[in-house]
PDB file of N, CA and C in Angstrom:
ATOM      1  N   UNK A   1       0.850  -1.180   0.000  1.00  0.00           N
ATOM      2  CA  UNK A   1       0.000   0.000   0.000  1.00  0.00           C
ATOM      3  C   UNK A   1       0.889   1.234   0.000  1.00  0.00           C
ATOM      4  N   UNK A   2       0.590   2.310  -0.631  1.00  0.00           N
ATOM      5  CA  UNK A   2       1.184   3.073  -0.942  1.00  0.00           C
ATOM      6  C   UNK A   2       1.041   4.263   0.208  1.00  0.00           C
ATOM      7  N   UNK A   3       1.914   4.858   1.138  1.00  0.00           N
ATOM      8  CA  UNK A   3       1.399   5.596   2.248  1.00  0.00           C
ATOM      9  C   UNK A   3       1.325   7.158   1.667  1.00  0.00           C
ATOM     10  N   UNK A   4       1.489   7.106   0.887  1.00  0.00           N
ATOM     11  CA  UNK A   4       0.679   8.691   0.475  1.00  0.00           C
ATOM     12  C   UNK A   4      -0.995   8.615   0.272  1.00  0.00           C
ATOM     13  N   UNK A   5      -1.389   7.679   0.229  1.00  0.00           N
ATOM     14  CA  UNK A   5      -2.872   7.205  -0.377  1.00  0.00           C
ATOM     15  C   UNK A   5      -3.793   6.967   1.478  1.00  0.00           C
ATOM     16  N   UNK A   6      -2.434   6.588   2.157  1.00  0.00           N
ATOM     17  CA  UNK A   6      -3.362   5.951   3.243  1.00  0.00           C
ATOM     18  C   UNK A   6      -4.930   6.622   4.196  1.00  0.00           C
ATOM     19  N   UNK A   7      -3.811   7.931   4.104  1.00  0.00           N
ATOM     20  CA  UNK A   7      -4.921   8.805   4.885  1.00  0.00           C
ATOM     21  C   UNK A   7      -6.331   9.077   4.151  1.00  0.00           C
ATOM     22  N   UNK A   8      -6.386   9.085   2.653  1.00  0.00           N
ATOM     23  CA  UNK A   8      -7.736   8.400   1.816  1.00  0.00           C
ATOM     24  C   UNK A   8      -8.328   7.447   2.143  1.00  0.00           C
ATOM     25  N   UNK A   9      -7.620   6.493   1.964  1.00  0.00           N
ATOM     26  CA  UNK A   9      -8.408   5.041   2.271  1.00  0.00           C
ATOM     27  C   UNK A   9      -8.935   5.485   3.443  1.00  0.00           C
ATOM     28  N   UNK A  10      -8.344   5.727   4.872  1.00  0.00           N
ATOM     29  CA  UNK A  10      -8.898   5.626   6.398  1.00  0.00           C
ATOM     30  C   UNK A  10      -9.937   6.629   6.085  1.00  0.00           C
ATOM     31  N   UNK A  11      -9.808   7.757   5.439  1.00  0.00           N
ATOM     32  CA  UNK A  11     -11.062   8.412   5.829  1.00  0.00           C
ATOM     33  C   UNK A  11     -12.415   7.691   4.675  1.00  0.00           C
ATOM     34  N   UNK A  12     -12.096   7.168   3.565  1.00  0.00           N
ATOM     35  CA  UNK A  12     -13.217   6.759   2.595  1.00  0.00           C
ATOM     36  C   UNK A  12     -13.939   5.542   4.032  1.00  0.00           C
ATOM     37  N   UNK A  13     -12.479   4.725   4.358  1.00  0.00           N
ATOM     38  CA  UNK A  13     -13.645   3.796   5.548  1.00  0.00           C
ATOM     39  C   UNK A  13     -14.136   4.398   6.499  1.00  0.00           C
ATOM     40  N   UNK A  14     -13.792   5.520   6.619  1.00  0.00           N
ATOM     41  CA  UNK A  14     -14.836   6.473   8.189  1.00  0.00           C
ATOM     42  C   UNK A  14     -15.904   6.886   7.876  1.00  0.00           C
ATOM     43  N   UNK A  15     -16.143   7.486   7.014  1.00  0.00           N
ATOM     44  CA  UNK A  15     -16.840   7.869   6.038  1.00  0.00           C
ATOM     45  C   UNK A  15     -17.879   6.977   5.473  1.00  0.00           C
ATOM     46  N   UNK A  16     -17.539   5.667   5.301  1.00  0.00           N
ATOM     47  CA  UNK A  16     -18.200   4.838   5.015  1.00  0.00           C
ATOM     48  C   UNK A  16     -18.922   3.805   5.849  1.00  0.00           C
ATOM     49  N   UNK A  17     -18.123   3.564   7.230  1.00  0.00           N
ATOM     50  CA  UNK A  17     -19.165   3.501   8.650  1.00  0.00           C
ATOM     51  C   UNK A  17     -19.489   4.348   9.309  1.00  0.00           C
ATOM     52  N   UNK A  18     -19.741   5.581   8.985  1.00  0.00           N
ATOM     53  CA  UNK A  18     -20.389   6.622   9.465  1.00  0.00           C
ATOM     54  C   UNK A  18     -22.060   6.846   8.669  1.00  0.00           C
ATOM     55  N   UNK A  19     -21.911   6.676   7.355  1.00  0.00           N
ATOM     56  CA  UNK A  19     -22.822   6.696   6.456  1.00  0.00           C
ATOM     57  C   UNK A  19     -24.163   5.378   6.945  1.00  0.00           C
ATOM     58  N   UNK A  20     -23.553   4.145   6.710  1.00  0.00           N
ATOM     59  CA  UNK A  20     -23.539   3.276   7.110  1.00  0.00           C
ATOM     60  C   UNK A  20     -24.330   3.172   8.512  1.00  0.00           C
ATOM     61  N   UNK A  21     -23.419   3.521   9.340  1.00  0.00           N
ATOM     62  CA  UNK A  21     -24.240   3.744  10.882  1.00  0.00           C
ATOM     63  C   UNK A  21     -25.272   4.571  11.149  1.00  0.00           C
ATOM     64  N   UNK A  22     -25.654   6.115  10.414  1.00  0.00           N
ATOM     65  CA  UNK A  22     -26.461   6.636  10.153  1.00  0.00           C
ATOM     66  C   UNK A  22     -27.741   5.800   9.660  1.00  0.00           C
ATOM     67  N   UNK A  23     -27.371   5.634   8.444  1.00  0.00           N
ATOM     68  CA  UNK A  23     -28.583   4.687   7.813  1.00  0.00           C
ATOM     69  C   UNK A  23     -28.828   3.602   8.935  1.00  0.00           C
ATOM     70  N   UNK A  24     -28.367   2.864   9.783  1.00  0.00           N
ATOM     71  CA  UNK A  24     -29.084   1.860  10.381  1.00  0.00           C
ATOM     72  C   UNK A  24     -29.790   2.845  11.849  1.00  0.00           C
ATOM     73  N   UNK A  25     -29.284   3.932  12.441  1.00  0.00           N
ATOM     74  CA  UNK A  25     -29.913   4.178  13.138  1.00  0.00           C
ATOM     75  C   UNK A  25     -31.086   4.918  12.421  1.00  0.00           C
ATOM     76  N   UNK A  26     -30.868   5.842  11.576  1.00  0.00           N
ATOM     77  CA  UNK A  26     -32.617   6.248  11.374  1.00  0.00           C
ATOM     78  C   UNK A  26     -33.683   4.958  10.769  1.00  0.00           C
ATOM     79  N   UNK A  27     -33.393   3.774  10.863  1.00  0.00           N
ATOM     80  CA  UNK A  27     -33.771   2.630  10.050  1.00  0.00           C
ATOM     81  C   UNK A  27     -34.543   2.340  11.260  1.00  0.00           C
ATOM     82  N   UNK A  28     -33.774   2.145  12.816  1.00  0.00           N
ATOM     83  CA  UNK A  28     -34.300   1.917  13.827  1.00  0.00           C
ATOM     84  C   UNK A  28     -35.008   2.492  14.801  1.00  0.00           C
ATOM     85  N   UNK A  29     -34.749   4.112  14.325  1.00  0.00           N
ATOM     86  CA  UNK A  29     -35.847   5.000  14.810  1.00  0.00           C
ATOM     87  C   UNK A  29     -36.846   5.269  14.340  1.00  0.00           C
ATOM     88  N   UNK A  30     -37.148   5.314  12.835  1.00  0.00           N
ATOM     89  CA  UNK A  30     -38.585   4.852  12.246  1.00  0.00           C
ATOM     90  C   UNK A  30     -39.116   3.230  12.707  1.00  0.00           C
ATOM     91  N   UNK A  31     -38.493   2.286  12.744  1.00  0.00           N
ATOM     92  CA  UNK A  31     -39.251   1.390  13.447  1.00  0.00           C
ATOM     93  C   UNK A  31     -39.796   1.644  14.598  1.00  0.00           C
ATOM     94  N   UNK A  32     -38.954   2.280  15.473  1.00  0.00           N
ATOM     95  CA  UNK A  32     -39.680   2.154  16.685  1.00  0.00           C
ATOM     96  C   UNK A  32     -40.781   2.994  16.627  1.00  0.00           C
ATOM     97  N   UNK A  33     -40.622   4.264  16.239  1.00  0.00           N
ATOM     98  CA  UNK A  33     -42.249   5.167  15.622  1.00  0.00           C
ATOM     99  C   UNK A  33     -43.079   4.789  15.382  1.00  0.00           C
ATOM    100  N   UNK A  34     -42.782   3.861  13.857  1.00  0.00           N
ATOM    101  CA  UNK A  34     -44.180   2.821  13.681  1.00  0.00           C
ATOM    102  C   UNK A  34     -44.521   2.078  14.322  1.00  0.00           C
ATOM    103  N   UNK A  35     -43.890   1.625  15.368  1.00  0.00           N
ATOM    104  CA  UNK A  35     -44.703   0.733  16.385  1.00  0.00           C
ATOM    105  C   UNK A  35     -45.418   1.277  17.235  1.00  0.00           C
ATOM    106  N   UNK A  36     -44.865   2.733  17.810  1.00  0.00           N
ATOM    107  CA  UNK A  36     -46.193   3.414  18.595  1.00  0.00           C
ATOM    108  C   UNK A  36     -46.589   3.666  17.770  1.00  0.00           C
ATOM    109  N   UNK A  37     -46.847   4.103  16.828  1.00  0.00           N
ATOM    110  CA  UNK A  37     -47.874   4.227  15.885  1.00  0.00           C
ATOM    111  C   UNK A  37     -48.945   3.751  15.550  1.00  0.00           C
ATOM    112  N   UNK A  38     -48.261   2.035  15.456  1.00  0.00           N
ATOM    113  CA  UNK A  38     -49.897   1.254  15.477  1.00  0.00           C
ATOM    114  C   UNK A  38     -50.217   0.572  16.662  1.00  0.00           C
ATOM    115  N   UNK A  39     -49.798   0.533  17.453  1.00  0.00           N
ATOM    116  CA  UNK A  39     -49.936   0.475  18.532  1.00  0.00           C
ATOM    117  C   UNK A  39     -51.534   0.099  19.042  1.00  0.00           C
ATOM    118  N   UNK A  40     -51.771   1.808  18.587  1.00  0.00           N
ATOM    119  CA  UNK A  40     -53.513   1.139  18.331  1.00  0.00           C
ATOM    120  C   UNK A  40     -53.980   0.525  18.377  1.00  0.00           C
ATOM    121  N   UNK A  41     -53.884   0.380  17.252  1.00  0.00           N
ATOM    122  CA  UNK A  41     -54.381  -0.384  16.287  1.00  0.00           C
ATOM    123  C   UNK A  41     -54.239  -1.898  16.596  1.00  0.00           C
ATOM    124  N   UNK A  42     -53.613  -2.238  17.429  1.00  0.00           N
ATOM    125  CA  UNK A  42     -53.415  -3.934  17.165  1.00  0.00           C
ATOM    126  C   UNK A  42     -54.558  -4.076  18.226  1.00  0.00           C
ATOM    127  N   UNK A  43     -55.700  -3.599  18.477  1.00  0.00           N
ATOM    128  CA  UNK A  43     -56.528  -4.053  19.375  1.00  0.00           C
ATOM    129  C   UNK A  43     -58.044  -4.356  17.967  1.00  0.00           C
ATOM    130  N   UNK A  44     -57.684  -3.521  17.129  1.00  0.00           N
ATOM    131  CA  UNK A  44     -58.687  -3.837  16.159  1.00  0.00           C
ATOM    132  C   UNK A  44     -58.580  -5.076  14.777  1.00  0.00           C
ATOM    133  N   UNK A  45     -57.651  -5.128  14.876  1.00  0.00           N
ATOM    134  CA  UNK A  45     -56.892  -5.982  14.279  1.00  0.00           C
ATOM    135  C   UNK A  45     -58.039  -7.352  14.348  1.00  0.00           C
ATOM    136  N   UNK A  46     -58.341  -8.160  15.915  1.00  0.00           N
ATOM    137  CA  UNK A  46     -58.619  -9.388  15.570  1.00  0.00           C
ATOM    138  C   UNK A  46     -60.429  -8.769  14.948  1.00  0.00           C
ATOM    139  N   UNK A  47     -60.936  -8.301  15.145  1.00  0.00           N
ATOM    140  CA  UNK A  47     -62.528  -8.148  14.355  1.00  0.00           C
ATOM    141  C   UNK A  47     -62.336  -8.024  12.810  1.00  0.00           C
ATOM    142  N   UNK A  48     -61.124  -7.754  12.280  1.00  0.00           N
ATOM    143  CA  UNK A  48     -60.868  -8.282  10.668  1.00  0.00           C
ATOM    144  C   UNK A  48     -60.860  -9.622  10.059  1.00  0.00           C
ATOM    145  N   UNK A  49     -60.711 -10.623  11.014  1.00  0.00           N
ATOM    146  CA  UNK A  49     -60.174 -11.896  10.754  1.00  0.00           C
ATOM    147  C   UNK A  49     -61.278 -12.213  10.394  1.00  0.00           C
ATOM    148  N   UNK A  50     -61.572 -13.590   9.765  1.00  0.00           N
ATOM    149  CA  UNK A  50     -62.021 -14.289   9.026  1.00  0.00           C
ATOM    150  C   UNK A  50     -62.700 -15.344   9.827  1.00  0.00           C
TER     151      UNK A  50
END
């Protein structure tokens, strides 16, 4: 590896679990939203069934 390049590479991978880690936490904060969300709702749920 060429050490003029290195400090690129380290930041493209910081950069790239930063991105990365972002996307999974807002992934897991809209889940949890939608779950109070329907929350509700899961009481009406069984009078749909069949």
């Amino acid at each position: 590896m060429n050490a003029t390049h290195s400090g690129f590479i380290l930041a493209a991978y910081l950069i790239c679990i930063g991105v990365v880690g972002g996307l999974t936490l807002a992934i897991w904060l809209d889940h949890r939203r939608l779950k109070r969300a329907l929350a509700p709702l899961e009481g009406q749920r069984g009078s749909e069934r069949t």
